[in-house]
C-alpha atoms as a PDB file:
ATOM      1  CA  UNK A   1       0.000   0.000   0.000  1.00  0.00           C
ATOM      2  CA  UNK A   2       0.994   3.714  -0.545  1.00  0.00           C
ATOM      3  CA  UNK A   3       0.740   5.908   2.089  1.00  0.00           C
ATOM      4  CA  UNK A   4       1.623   6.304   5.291  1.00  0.00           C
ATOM      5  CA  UNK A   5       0.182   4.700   8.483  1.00  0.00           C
ATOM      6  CA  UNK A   6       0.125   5.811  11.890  1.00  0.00           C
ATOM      7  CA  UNK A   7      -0.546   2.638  13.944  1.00  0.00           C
ATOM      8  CA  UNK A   8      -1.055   3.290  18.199  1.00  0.00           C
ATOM      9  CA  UNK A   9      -0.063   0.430  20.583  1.00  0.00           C
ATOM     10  CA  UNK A  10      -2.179   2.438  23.211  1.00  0.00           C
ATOM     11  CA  UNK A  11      -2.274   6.740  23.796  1.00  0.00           C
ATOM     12  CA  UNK A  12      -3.832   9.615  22.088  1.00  0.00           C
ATOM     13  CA  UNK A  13      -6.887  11.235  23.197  1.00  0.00           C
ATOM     14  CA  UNK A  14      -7.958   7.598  23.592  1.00  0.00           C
ATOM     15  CA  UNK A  15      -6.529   7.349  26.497  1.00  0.00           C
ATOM     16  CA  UNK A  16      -6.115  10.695  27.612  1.00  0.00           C
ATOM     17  CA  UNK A  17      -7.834  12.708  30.609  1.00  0.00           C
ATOM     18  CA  UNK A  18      -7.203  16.000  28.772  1.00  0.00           C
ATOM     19  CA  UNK A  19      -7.951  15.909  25.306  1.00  0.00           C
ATOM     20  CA  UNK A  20      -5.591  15.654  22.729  1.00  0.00           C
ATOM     21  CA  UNK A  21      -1.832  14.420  22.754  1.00  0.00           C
ATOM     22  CA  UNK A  22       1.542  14.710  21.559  1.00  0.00           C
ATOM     23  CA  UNK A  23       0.754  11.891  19.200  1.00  0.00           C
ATOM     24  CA  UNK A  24      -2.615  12.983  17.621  1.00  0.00           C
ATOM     25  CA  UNK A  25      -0.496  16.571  17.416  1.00  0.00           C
ATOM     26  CA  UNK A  26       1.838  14.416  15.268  1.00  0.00           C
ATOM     27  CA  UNK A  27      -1.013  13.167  13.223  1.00  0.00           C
ATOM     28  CA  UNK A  28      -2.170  16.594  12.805  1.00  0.00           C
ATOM     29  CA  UNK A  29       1.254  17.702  11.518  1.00  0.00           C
ATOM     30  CA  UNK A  30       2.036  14.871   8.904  1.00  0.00           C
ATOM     31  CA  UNK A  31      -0.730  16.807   6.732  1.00  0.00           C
ATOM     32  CA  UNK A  32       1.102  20.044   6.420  1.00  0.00           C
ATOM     33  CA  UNK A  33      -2.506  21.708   6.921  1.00  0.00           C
ATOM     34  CA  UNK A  34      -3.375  24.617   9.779  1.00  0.00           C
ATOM     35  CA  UNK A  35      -6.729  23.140   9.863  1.00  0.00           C
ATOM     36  CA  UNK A  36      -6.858  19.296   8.614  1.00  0.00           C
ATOM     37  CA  UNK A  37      -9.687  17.305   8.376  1.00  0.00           C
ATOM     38  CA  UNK A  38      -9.925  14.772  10.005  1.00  0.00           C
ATOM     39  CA  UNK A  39     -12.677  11.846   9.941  1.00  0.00           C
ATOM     40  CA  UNK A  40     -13.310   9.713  13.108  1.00  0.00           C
ATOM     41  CA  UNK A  41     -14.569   5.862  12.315  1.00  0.00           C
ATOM     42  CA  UNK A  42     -15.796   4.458  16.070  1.00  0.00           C
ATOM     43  CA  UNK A  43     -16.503   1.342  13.947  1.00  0.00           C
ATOM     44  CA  UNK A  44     -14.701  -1.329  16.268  1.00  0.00           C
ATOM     45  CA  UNK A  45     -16.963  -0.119  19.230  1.00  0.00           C
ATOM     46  CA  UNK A  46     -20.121  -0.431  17.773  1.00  0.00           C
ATOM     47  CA  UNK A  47     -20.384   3.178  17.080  1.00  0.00           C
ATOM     48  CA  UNK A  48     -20.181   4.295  20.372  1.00  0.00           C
ATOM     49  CA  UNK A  49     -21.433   7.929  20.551  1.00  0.00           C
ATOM     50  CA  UNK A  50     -19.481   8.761  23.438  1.00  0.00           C
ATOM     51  CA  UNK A  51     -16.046   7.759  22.165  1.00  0.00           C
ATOM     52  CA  UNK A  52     -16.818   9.943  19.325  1.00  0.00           C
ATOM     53  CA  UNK A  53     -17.989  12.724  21.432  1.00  0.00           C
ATOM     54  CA  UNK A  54     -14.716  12.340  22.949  1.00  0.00           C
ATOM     55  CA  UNK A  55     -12.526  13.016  19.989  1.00  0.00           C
ATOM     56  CA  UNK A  56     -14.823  15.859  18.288  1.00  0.00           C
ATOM     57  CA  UNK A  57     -14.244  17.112  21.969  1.00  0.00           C
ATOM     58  CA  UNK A  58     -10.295  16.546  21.510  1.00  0.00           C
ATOM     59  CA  UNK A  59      -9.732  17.460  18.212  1.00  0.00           C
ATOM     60  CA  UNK A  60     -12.198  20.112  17.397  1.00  0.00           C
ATOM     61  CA  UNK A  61      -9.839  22.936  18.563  1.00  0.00           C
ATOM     62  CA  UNK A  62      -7.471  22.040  16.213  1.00  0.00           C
ATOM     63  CA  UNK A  63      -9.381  20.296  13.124  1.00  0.00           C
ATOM     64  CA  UNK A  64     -12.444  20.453  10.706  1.00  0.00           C
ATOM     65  CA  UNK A  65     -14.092  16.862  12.040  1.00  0.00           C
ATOM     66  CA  UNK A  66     -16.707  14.357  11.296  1.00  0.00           C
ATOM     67  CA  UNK A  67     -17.541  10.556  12.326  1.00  0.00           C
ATOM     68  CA  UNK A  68     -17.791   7.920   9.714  1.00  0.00           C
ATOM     69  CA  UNK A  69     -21.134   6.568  11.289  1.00  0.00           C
ATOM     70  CA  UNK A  70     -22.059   2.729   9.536  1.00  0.00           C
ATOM     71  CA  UNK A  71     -24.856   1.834  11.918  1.00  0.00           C
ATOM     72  CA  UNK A  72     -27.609   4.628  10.667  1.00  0.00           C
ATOM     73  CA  UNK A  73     -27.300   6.237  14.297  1.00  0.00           C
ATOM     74  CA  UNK A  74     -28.137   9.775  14.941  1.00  0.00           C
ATOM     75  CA  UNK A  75     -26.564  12.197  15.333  1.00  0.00           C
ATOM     76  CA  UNK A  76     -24.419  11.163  12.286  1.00  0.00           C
ATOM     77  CA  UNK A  77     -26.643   8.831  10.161  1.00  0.00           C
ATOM     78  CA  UNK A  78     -25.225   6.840   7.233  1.00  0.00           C
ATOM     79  CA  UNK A  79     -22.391   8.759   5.430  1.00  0.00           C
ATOM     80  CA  UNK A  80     -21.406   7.313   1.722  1.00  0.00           C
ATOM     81  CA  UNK A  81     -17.908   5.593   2.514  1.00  0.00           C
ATOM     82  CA  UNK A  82     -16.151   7.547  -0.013  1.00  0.00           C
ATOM     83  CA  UNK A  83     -16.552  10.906   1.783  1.00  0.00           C
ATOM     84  CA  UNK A  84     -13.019   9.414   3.158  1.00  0.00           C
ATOM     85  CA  UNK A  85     -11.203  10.581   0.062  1.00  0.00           C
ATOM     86  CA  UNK A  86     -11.592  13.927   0.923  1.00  0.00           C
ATOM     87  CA  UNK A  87      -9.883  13.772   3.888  1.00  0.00           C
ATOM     88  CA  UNK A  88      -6.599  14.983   5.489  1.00  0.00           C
ATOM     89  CA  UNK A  89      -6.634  11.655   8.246  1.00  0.00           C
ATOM     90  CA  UNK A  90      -8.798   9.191   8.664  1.00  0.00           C
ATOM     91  CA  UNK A  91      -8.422   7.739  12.339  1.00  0.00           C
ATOM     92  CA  UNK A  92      -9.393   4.409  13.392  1.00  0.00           C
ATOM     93  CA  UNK A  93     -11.095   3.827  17.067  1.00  0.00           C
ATOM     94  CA  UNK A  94     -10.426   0.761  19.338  1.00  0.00           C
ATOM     95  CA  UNK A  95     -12.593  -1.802  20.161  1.00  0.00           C
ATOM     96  CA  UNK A  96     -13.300  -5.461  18.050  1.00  0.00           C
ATOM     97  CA  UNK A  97     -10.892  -5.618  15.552  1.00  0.00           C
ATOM     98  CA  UNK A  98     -12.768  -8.680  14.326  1.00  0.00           C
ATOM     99  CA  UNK A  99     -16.093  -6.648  14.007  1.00  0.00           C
ATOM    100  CA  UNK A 100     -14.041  -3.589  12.225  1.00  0.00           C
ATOM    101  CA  UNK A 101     -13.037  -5.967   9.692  1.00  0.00           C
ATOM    102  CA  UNK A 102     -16.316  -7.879   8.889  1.00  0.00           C
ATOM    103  CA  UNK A 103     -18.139  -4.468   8.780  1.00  0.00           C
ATOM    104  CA  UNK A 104     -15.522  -2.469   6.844  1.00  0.00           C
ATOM    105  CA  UNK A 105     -16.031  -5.095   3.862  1.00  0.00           C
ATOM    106  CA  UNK A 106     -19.841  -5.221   3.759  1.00  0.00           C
ATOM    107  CA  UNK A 107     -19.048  -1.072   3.039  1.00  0.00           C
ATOM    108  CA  UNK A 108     -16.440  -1.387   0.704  1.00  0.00           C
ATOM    109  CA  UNK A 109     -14.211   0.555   3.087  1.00  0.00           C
ATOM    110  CA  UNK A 110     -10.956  -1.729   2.216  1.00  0.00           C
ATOM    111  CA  UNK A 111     -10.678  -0.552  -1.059  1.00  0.00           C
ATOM    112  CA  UNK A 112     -11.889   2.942  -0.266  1.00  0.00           C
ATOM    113  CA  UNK A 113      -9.087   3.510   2.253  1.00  0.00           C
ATOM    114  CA  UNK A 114      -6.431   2.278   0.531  1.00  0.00           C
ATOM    115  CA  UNK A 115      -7.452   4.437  -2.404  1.00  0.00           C
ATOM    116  CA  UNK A 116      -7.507   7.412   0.054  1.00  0.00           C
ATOM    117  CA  UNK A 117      -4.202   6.665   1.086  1.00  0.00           C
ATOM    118  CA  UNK A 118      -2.724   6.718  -2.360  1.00  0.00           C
ATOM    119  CA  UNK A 119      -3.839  10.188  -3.043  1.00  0.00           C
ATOM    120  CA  UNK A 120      -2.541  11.215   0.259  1.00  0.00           C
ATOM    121  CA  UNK A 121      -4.785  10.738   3.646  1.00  0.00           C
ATOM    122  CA  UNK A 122      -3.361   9.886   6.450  1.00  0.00           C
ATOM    123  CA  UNK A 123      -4.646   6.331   7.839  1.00  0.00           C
ATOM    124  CA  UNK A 124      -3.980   6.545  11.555  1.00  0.00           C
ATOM    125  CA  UNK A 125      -5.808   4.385  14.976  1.00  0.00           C
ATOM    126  CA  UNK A 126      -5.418   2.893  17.959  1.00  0.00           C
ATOM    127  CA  UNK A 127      -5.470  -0.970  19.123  1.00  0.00           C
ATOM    128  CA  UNK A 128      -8.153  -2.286  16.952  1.00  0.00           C
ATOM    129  CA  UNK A 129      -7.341   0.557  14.660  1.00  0.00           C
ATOM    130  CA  UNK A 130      -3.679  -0.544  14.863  1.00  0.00           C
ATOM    131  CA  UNK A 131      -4.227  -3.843  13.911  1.00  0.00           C
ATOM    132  CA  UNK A 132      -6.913  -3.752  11.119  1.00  0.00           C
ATOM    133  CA  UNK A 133      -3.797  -2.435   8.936  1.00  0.00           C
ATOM    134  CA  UNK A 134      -1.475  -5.491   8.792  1.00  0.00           C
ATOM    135  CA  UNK A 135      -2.305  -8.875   7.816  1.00  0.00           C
ATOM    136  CA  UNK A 136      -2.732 -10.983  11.182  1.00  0.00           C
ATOM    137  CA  UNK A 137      -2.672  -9.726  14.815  1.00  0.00           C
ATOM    138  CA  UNK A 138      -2.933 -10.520  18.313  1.00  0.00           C
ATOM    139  CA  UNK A 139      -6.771 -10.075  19.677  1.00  0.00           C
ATOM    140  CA  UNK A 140      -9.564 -10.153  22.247  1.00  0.00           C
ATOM    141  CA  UNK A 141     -12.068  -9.296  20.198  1.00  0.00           C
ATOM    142  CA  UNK A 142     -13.777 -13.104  20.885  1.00  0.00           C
ATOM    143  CA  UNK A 143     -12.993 -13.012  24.963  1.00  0.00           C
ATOM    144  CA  UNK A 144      -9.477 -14.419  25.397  1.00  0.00           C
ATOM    145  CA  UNK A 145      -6.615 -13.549  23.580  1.00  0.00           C
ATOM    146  CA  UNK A 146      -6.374 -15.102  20.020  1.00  0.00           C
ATOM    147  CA  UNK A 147      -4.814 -14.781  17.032  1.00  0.00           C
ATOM    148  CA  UNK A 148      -6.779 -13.204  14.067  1.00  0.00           C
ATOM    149  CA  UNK A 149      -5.312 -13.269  10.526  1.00  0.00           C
ATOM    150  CA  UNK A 150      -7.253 -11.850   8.875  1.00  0.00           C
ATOM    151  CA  UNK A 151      -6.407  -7.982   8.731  1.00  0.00           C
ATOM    152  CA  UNK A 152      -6.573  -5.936   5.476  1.00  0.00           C
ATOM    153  CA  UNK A 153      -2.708  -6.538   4.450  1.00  0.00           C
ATOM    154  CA  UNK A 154      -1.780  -2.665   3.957  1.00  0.00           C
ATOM    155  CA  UNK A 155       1.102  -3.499   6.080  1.00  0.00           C
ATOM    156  CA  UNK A 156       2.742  -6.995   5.988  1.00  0.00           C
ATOM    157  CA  UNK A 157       3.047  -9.138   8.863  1.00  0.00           C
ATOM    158  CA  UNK A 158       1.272  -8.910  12.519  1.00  0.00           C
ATOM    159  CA  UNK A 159       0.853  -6.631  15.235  1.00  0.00           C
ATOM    160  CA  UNK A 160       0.217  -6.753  18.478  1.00  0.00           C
ATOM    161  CA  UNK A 161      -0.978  -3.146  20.962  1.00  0.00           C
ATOM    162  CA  UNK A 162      -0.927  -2.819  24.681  1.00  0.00           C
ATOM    163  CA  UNK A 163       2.080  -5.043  24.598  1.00  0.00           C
ATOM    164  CA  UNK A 164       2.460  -4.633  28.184  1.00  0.00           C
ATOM    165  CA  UNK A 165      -0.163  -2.844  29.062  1.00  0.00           C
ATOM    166  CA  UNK A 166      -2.379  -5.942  29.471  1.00  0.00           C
ATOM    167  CA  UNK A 167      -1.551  -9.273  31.032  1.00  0.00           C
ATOM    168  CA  UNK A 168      -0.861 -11.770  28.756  1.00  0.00           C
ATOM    169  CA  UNK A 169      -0.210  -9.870  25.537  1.00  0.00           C
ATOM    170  CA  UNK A 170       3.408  -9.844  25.284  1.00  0.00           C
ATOM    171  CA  UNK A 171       3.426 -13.664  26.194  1.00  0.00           C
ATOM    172  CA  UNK A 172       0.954 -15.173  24.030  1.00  0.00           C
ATOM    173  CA  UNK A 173       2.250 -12.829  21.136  1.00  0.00           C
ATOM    174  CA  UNK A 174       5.786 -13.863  21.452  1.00  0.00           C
ATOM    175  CA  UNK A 175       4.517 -17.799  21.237  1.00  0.00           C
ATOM    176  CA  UNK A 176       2.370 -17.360  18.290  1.00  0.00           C
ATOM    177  CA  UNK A 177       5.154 -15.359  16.423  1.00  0.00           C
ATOM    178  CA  UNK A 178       7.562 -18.088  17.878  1.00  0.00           C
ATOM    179  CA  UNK A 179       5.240 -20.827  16.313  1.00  0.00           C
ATOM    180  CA  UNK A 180       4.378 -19.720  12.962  1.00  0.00           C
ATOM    181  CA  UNK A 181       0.440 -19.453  13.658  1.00  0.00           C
ATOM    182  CA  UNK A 182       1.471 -15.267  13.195  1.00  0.00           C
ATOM    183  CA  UNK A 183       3.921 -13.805  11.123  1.00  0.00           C
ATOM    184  CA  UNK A 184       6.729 -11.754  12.134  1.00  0.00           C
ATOM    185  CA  UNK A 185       5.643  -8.282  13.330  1.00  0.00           C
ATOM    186  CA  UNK A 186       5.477  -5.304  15.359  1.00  0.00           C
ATOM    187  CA  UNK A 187       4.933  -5.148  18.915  1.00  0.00           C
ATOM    188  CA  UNK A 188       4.142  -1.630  20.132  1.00  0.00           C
ATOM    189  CA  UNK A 189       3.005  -0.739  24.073  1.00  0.00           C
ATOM    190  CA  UNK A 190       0.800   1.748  25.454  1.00  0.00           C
ATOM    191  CA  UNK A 191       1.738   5.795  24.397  1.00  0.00           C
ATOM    192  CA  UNK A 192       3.072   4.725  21.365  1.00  0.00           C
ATOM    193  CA  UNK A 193       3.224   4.630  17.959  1.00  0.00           C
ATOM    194  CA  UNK A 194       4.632   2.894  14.584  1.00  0.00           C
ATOM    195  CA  UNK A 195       4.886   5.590  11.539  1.00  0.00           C
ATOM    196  CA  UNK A 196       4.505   3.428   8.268  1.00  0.00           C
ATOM    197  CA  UNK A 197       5.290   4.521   5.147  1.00  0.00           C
ATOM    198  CA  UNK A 198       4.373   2.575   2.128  1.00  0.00           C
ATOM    199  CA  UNK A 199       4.347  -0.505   4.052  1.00  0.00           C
ATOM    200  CA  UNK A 200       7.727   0.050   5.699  1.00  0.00           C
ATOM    201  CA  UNK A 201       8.802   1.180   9.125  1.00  0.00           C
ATOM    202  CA  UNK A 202       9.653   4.364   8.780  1.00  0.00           C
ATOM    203  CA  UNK A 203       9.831   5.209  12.870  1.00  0.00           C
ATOM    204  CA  UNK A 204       8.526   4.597  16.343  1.00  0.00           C
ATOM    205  CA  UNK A 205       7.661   7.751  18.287  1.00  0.00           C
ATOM    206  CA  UNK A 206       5.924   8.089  22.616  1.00  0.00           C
ATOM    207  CA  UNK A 207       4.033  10.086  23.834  1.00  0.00           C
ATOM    208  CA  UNK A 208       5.440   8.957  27.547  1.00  0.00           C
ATOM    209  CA  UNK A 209       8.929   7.714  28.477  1.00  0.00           C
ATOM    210  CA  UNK A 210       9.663   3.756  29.250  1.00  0.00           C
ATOM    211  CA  UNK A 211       7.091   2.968  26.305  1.00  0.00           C
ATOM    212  CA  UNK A 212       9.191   0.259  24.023  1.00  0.00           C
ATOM    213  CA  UNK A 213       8.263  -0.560  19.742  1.00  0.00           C
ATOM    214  CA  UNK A 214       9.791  -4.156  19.000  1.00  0.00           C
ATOM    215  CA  UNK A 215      10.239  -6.398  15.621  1.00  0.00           C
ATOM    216  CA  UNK A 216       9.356  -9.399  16.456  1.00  0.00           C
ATOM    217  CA  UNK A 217      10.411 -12.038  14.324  1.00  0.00           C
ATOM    218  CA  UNK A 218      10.479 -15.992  14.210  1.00  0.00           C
ATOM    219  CA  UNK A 219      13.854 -17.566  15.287  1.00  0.00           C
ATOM    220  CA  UNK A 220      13.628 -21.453  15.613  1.00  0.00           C
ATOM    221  CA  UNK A 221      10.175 -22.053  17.470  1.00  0.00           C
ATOM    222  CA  UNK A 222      10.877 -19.031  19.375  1.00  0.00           C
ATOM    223  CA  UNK A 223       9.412 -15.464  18.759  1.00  0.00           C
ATOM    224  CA  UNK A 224      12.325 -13.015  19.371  1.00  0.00           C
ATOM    225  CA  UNK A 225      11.831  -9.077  19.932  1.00  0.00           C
ATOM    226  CA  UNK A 226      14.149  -6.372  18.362  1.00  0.00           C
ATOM    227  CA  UNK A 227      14.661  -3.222  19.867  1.00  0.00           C
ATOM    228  CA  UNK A 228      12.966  -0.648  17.904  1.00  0.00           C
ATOM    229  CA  UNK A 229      14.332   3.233  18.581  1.00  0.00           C
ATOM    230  CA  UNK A 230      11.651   5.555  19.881  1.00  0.00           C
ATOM    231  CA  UNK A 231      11.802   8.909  19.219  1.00  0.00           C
ATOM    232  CA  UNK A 232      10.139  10.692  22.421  1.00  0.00           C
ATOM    233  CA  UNK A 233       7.456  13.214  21.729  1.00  0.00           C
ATOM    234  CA  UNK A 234       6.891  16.405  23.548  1.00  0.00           C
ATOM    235  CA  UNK A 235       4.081  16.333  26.530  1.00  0.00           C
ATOM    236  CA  UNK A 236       0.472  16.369  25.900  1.00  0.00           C
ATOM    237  CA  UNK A 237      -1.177  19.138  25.123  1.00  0.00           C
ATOM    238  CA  UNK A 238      -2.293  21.564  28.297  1.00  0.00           C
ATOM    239  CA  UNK A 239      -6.166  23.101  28.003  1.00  0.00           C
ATOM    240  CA  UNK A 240      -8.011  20.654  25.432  1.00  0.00           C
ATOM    241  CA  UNK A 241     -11.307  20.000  27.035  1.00  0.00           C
ATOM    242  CA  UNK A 242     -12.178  16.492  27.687  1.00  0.00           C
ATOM    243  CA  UNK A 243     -15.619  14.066  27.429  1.00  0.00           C
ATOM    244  CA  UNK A 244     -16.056  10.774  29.526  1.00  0.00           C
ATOM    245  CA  UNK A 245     -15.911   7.549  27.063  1.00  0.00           C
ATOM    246  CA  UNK A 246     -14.907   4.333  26.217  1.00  0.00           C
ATOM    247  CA  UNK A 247     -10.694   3.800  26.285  1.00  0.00           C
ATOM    248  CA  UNK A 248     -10.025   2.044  23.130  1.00  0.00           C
ATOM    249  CA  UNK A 249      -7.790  -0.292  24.701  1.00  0.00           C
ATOM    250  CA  UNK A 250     -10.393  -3.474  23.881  1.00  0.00           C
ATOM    251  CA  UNK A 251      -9.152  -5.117  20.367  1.00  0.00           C
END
């Protein structure tokens, strides 16, 4: 795929108690626009209104936004798909990757985003929205921890978010790697983030010290991590108001 990627382990206004963060201020920046426009697709959490209440709340200071709404709900209703290839960054909610996925294709969104990307839009998202990039990754979206493969492919290999945020993630990831049932991949923990471009690693950037990136690749029936650098962001941004809602930590 062409185009760059902006995939969150955990972080951004997500996971923030004060709007937005040094990461979505990234985000912002990659378009070179004063006021981008940026679309919001709470797809992976069933639409929840108050996750996108949040980020309209977070990024409405600094953006022209809108929600990518694929369940008919007010206030948003049904929006044609293709309204994404007028935008500056599209940005990806947490939640069921597995329901993301399933959804997206009944819409056509697959091919609709990766045409957007081509032309320049910024694909960005957290957990769920990290992993619906790259061909397999590590999951909860049926209850325990699983391995899905059966992400969209913009980026090759797997991924796996919260990496040590959440018990059992870095464990179960490193055995599936280690066992061929995933391919090798990225491992990225909470308040960061992998910057893709074109399908390539291009960089690892935090929003928080201590926050690791790894490659994880195969080696024997082991999975074996890589340090990745991380290139440590300045602190969140002070004053942007703030709206109780879902984390996006769930994938």
């Amino acid at each position: 795929m062409k185009g760059t990627v902006v995939a969150l382990g955990g972080g951004g206004f997500s996971m923030s108690d004060s709007g937005l963060t040094s990461i979505d201020k990234y985000i912002l920046e990659l378009t070179g626009e004063s006021r981008p426009k940026v679309c919001f697709i709470p797809t992976a959490s069933g639409n929840a209104s108050s996750y996108a209440h949040k980020f309209e709340a977070a990024f409405g200071g600094y953006a022209e936004t809108s929600v990518l709404s694929l369940f008919c709900q007010q206030p948003w209703g049904y929006t044609d798909p293709r309204f994404l290839l007028d935008q500056d960054i599209v940005y990806v909610g947490g939640g069921s990757t597995a329901n993301l996925l399933a959804i997206w294709r009944l819409h056509g969104l697959p091919e609709i985003l990766e045409e957007a990307a081509g032309v320049g839009t910024v694909l960005a998202g957290i957990s769920a929205g990290m992993n619906c990039w790259f061909e397999s990754s590590s999951t909860d979206s049926f209850g325990p921890l699983a391995p899905l493969n059966d992400g969209l492919g913009f980026i090759p290999g797997s991924a796996c978010p919260h990496y040590f945020g959440e018990p059992g993630r870095r464990e179960k990831y490193l055995q599936w790697v280690g066992e061929g049932i995933l391919g090798d991949g990225f491992a990225v923990d909470e308040y960061c983030a992998l910057v893709m471009k074109d399908g390539i690693f291009d960089e690892a950037i935090a929003e928080r010290p201590g926050h690791p990136a790894y490659r994880v690749i195969r080696q024997g029936h082991a999975g074996i991590e890589a340090d990745l650098p991380v290139r440590l962001l300045g602190r969140p941004i002070a004053g942007s108001p703030s709206v109780s809602s879902p984390d996006g930590r769930a994938t």
